[in-house]
Protein backbone atom coordinates (compact mmCIF):
# COMPACT_ATOMS: atom_id res chain seq x y z
CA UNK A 1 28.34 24.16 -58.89
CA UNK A 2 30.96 25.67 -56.62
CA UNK A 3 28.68 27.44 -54.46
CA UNK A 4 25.94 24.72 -54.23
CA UNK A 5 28.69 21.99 -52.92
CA UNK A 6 29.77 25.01 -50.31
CA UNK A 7 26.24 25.05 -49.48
CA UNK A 8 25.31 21.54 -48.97
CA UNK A 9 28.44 20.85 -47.44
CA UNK A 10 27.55 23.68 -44.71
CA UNK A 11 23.90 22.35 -44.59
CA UNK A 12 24.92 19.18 -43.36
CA UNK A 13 27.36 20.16 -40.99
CA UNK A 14 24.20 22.28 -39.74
CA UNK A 15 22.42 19.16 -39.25
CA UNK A 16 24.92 16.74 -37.71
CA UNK A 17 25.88 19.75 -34.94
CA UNK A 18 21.64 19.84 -34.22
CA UNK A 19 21.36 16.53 -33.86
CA UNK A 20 24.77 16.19 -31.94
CA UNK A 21 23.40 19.15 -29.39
CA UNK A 22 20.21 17.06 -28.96
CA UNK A 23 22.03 14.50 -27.93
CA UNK A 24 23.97 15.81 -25.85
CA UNK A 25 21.22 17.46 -24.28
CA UNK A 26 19.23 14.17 -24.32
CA UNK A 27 22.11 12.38 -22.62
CA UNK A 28 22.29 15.20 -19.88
CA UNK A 29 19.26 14.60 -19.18
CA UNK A 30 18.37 14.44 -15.23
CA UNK A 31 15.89 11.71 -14.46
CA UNK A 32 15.77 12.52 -10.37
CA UNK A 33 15.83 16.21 -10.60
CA UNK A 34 12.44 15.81 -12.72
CA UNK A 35 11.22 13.03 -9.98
CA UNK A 36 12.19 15.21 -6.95
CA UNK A 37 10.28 18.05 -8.80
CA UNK A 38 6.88 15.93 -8.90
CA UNK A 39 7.39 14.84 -5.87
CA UNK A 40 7.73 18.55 -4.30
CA UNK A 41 4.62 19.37 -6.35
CA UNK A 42 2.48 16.10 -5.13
CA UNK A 43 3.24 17.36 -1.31
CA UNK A 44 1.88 21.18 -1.73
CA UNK A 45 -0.95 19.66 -3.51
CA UNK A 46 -1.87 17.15 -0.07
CA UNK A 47 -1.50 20.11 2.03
CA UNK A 48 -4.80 21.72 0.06
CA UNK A 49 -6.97 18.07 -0.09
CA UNK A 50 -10.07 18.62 1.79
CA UNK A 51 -10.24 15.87 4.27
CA UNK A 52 -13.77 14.34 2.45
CA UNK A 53 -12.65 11.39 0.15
CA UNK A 54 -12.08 13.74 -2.54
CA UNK A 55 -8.76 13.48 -4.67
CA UNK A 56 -7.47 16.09 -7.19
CA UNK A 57 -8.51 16.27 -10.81
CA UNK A 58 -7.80 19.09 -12.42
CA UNK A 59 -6.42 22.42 -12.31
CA UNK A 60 -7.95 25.76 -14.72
CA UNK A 61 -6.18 28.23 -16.60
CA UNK A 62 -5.32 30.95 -14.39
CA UNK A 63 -6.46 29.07 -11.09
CA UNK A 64 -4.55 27.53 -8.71
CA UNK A 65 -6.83 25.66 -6.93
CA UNK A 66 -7.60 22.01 -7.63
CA UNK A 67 -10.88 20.72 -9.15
CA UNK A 68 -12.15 18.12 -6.37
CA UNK A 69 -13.94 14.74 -7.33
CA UNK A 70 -15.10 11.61 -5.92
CA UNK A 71 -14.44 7.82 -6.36
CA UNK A 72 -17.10 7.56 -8.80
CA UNK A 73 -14.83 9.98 -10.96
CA UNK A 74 -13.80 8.16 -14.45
CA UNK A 75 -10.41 10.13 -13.26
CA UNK A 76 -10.39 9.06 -9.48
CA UNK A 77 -7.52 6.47 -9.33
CA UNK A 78 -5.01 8.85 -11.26
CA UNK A 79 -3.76 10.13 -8.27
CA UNK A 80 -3.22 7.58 -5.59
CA UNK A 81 -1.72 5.82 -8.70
CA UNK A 82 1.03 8.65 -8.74
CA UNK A 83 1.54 8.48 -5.54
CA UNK A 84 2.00 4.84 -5.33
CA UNK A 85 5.10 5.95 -8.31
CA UNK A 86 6.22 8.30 -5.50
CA UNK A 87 6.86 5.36 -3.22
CA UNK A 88 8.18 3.61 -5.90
CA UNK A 89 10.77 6.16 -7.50
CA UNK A 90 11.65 7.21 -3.70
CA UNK A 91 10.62 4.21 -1.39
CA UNK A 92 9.92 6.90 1.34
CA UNK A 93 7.10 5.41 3.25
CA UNK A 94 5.33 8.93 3.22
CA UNK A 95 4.06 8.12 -0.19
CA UNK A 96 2.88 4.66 0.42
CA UNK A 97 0.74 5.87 3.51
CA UNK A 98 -1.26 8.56 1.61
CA UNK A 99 -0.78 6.16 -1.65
CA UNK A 100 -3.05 3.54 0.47
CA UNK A 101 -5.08 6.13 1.66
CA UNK A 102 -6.35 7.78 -1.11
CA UNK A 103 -6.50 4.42 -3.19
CA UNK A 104 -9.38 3.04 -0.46
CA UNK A 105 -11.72 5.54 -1.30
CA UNK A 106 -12.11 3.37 -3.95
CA UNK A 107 -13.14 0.61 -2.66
CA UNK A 108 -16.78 1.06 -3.05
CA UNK A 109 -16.22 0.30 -6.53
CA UNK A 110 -15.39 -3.47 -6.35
CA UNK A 111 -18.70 -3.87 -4.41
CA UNK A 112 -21.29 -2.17 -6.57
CA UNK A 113 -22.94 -1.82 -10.23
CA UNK A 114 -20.71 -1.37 -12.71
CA UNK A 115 -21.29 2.40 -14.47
CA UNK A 116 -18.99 2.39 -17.43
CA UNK A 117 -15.83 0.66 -18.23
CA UNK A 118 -13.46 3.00 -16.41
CA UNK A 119 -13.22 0.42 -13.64
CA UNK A 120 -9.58 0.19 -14.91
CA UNK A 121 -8.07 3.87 -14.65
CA UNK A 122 -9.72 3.72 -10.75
CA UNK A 123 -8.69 0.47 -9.46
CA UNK A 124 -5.54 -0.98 -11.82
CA UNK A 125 -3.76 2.01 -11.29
CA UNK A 126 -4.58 2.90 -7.70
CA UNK A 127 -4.74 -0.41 -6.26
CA UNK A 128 -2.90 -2.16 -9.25
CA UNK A 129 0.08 -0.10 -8.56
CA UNK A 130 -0.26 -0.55 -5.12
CA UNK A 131 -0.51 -4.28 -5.20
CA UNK A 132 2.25 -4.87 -7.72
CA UNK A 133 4.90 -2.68 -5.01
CA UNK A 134 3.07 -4.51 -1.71
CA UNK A 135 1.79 -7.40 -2.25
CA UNK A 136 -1.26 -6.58 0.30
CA UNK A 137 -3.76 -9.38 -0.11
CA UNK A 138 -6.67 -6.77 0.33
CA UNK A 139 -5.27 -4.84 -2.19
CA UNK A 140 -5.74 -8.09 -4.81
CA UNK A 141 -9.28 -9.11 -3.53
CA UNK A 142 -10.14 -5.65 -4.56
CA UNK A 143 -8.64 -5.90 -7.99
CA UNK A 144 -10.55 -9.13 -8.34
CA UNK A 145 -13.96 -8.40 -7.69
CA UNK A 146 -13.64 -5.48 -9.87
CA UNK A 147 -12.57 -7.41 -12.72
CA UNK A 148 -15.79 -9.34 -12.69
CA UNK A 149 -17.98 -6.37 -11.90
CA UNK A 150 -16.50 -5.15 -15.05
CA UNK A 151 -17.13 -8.45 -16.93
CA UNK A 152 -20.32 -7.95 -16.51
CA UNK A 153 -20.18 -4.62 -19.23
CA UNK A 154 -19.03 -7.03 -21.94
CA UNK A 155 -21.81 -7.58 -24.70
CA UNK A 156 -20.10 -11.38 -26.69
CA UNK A 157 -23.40 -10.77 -29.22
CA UNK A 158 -21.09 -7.00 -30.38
CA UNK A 159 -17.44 -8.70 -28.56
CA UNK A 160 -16.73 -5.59 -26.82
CA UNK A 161 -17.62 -4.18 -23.42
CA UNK A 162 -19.89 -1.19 -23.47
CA UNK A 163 -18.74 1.58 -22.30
CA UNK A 164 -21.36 3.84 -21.42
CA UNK A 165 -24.53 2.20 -20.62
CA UNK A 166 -26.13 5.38 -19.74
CA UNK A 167 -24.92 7.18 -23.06
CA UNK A 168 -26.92 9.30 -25.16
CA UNK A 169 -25.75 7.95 -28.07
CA UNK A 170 -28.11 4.60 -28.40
CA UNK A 171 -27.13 1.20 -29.24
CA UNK A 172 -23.80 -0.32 -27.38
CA UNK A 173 -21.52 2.22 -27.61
CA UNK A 174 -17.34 1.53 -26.91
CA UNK A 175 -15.20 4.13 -27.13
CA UNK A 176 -11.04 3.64 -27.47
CA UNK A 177 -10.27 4.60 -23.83
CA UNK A 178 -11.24 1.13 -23.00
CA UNK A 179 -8.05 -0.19 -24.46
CA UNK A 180 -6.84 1.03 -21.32
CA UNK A 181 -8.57 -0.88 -18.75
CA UNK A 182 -8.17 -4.13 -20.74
CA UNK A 183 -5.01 -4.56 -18.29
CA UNK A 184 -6.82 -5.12 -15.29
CA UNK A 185 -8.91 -8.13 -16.93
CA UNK A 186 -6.02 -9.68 -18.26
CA UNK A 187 -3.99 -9.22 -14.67
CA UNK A 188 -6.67 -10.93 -12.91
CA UNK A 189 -7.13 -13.66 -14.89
CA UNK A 190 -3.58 -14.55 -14.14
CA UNK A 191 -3.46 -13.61 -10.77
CA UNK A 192 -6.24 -16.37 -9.44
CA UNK A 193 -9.67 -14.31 -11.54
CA UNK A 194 -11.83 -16.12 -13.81
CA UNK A 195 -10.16 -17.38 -16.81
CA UNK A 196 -12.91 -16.17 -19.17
CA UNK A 197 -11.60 -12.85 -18.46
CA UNK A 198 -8.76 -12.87 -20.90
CA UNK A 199 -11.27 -14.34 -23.17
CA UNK A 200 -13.06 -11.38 -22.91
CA UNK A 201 -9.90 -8.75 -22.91
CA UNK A 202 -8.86 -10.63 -26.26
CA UNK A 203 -12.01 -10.52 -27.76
CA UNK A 204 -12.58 -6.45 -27.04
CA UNK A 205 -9.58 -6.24 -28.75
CA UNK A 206 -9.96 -8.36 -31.86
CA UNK A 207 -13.12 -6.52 -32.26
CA UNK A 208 -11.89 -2.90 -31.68
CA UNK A 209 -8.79 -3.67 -33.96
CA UNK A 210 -11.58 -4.23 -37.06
CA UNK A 211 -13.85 -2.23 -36.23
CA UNK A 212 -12.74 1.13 -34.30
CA UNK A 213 -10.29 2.50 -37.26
CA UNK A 214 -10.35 4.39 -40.54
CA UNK A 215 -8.32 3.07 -43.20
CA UNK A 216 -5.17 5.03 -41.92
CA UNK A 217 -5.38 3.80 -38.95
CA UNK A 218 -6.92 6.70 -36.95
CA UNK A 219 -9.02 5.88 -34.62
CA UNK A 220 -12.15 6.84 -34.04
CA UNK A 221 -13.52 7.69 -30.54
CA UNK A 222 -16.73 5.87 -29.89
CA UNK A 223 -17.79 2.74 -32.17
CA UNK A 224 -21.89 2.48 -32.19
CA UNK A 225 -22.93 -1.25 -32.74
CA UNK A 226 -26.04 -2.67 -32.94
CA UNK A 227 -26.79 -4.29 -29.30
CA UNK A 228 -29.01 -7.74 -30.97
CA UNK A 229 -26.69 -8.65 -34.19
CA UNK A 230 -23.61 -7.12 -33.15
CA UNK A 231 -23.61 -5.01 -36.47
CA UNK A 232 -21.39 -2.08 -36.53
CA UNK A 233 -23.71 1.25 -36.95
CA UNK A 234 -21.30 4.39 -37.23
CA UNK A 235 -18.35 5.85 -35.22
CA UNK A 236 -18.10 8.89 -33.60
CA UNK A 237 -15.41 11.47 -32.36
CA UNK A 238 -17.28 12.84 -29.49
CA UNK A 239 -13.92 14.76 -27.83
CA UNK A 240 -12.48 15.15 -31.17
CA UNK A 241 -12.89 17.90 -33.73
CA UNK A 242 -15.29 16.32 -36.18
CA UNK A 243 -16.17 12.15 -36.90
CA UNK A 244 -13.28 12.10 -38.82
CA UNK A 245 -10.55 13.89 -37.11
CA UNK A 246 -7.27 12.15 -35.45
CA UNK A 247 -8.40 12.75 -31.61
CA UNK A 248 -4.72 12.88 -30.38
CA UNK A 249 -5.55 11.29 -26.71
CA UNK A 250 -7.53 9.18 -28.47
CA UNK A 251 -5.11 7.87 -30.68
CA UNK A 252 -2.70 7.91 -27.45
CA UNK A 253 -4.99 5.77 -26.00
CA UNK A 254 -5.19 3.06 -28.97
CA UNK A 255 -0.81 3.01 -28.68
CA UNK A 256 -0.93 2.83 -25.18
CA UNK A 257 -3.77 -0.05 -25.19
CA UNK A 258 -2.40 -2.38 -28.08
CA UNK A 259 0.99 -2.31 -26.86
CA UNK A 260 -0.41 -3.57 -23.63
CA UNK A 261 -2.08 -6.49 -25.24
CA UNK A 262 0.50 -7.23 -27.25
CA UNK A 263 2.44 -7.73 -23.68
CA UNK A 264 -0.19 -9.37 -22.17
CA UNK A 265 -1.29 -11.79 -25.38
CA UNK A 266 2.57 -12.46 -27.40
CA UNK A 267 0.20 -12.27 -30.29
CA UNK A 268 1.75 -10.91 -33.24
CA UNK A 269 -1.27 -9.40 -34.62
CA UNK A 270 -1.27 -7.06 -31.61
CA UNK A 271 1.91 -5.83 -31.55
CA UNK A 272 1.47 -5.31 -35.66
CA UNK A 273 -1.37 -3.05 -35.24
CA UNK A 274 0.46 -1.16 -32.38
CA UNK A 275 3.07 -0.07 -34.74
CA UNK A 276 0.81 1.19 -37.48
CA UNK A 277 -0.93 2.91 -34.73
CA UNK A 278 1.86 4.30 -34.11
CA UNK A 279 3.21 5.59 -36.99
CA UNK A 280 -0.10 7.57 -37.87
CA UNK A 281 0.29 9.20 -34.99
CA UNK A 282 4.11 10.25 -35.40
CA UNK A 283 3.59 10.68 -39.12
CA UNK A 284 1.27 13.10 -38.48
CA UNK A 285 3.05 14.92 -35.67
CA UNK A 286 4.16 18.05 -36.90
CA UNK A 287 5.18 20.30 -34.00
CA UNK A 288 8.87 20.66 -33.18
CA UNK A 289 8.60 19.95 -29.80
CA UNK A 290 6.61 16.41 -30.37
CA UNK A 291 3.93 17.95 -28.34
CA UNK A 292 0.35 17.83 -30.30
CA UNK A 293 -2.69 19.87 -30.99
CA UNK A 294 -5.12 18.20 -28.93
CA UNK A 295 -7.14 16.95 -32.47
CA UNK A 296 -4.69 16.70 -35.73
CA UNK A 297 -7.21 17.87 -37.63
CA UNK A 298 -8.14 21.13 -35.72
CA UNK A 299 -8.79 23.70 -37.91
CA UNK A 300 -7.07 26.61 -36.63
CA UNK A 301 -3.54 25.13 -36.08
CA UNK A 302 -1.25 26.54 -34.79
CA UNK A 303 -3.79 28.60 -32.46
CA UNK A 304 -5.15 25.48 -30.94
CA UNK A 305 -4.61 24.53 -27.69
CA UNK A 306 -1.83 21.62 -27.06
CA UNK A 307 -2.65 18.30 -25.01
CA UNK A 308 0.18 17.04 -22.80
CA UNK A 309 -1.68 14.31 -21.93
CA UNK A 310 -1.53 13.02 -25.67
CA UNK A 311 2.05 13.20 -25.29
CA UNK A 312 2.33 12.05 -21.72
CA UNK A 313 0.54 8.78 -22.64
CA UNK A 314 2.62 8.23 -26.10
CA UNK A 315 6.11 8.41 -24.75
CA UNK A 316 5.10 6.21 -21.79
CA UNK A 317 3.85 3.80 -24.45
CA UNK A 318 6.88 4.16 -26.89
CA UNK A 319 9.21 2.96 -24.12
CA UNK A 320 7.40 -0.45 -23.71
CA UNK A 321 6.85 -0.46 -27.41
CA UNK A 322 10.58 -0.39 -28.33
CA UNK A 323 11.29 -3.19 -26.04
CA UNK A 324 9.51 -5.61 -28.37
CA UNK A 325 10.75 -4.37 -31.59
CA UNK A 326 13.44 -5.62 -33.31
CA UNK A 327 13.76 -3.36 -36.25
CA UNK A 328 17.08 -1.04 -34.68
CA UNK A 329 15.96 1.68 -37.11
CA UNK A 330 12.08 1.68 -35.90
CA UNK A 331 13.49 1.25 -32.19
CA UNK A 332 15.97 3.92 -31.83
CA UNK A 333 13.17 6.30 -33.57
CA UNK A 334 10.71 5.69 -30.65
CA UNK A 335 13.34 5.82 -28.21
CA UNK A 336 14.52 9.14 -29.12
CA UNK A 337 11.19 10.46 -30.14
CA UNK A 338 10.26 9.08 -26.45
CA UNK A 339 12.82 10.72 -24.47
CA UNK A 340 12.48 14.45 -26.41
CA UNK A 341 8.69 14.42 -25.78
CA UNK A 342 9.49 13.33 -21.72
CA UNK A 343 12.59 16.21 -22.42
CA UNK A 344 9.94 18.85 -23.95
CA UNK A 345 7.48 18.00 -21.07
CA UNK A 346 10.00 18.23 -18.30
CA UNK A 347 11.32 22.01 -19.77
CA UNK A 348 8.54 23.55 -21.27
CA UNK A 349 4.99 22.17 -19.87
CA UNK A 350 5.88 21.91 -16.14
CA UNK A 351 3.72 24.15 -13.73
CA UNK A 352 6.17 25.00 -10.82
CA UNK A 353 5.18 28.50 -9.38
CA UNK A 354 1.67 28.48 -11.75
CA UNK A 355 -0.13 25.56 -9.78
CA UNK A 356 1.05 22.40 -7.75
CA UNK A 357 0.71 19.68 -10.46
CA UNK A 358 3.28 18.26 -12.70
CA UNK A 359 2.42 19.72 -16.20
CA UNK A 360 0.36 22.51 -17.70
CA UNK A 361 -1.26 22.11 -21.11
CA UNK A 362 -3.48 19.58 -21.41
CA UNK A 363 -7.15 19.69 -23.39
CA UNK A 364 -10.01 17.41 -21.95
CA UNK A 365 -12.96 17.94 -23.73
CA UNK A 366 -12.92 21.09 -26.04
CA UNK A 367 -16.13 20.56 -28.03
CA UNK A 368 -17.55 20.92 -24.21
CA UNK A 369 -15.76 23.27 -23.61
CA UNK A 370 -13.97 21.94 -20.61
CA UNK A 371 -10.77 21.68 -19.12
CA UNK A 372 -9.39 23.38 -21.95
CA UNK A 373 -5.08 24.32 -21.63
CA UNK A 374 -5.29 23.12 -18.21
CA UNK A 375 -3.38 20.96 -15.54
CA UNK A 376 -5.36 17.39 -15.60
CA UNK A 377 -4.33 14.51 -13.86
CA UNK A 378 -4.15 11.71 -16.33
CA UNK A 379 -1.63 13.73 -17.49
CA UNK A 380 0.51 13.69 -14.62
CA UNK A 381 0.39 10.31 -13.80
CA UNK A 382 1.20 8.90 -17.72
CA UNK A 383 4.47 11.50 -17.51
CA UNK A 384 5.05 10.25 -14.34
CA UNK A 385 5.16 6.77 -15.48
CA UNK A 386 7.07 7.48 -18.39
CA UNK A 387 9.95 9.24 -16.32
CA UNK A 388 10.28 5.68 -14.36
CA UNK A 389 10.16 3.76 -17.47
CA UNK A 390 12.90 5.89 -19.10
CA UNK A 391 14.70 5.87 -15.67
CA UNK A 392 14.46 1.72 -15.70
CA UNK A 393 15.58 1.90 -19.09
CA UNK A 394 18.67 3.31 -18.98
């Protein structure tokens, strides 16, 4: 009996000395070393742009050089949106030059067809970001005629916008990225846009929230509906492992998207749903470093590749998520759980010497076999955010 109180005794003072390190460590942490550091890394990579309206996408294992794409990329506003958080971590006017001049190679986009529903990643965070620090009047007529162009995706017979009109997979299709670009629809129709499109944001929403999740709340990635009765037909985990795997960036993306709406709305029901999102996703978490798999339900864990991204997007999220709840317990765990995955990011999954983005690490599409362990941009931009969010918050 001895021997087992000895042991206990030792096992918690084990425990409290961990946690007390990781503290310590967490409290150490340097917010402007790991800003400088992007910021070093953003200027090698404009040194290598080809001067063609192309912006950087993505980086392959064992490359250095840059995967180019064009404004019609879904990807294409991830990177004048990190440099528009250059200007605004270092208010050098270096950043907001290129930041404008890489975000008006979008601009075709607010005068044509809409594609697909990714209208949001290109123009809310290139010229979104750029408005929101400016204030440039061109910047908002942009923002507002894309809004409407992607209005015209949404489908009120299904309640959701489709996302890929072109898509293989029949039927209207939505898929949970499309959480994402919810924000812009919501910030125009406060900032002089139709009103009808918060109607609309609200309504993708409320229908994604019944329809788009299993019973544990993971999320599927595309929802199937019927285009005539609205009927939902199947879902599908096209990036995932299998049709009923946990996706991670999808699940990222459902955090990320309902915690947005819950900002944008102050409806309850929104912010409820983000937190069981939420804790699927950390319940399920089970590397040491917070970072995931890039599908929870791969099946040769732990020799699967890792998506930074996934994490990238969730602590970003957590931050904002934190702020609006008022359980202490639930907030301190996704503050701390925020700050070790920014921590874990910022030591282990930069690229430094390897290539000249921010992280390495991140899975796009492995059932297609691309961008698989690589640098991607999304990624860069969400840890970027997340580093000023943490840096506002404290």
């Amino acid at each position: 009996m001895f021997t087992k109180k000895l042991i206990f005794i030792a096992l918690m003072t084990f425990l409290s000395f961990m946690n007390m390190a990781y503290s310590q460590k967490n409290n150490s942490f340097d917010i402007k070393k790991q800003l400088d550091y992007c910021a070093e890394q953003a200027s090698k990579t404009l040194t290598v742009i080809p001067n063609d309206g192309t912006s950087p996408r993505s980086i392959p294992t064992g490359s250095k050089e840059w995967k180019f794409v064009d404004y019609k990329d879904w990807t294409s506003g991830f990177w004048p949106g990190e440099l528009w958080y250059l200007y605004e971590a270092t208010g050098d006017k270096k950043w907001e030059r290129e930041a404008d001049k890489f975000s008006r190679f979008l601009t075709p986009l607010s005068v044509s067809k809409a594609n697909d529903h990714d209208l949001g990643f290109q123009i809310f965070n290139s010229f979104g970001n750029g408005y929101r620090l400016t204030k440039n009047t061109a910047y908002k007529d942009i923002i507002l005629k894309t809004a409407d162009t992607l209005a015209t995706l949404f489908n009120p017979k299904v309640g959701t916008i489709q996302s890929w009109p072109h898509n293989k997979y029949g039927g209207h299709n939505t898929i949970i990225d499309n959480m994402m670009n919810l924000e812009l629809l919501f910030w125009a129709s406060k900032n002089g846009g139709n009103k009808k499109l918060y109607d609309i944001a609200v309504k993708h929403a409320e229908t994604t929230m019944n329809n788009h999740f299993r019973p544990d709340y993971s999320s599927y990635h595309v929802l199937i509906y019927d285009y005539e009765t609205g009927k939902k037909i199947k879902g599908r985990t096209a990036q995932g492992y299998n049709d009923d795997s946990m996706w991670a960036r999808g699940q990222a993306w459902a955090i990320y998207g309902f915690t947005m709406t819950y900002r944008e709305t102050k409806d309850p029901k929104f912010l409820d749903f983000a937190h069981k999102l939420t804790r699927v996703y950390l319940d399920k978490l089970t590397t040491e470093d917070l970072i995931p798999y890039w599908d929870f339900n791969a099946p040769n864990i732990p020799n699967e590749p890792r998506d930074a991204s996934a994490a990238a997007i969730v602590s970003s999220a957590l931050i904002e998520l934190s702020s609006y709840t008022k359980d202490k317990n639930l907030k301190n765990e996704y503050l701390s759980k925020s700050k070790k995955m920014i921590v874990e990011l910022s030591e282990h999954y930069q690229s430094h010497e390897v290539n000249s983005a921010f992280l390495l690490h991140s899975t796009g599409h492995k059932p297609a076999g691309s961008e698989i362990d690589c640098s991607i941009n999304y990624a860069d931009y969400y840890y970027l955010e997340a580093l000023l969010r943490l840096q506002k918050l404290k």
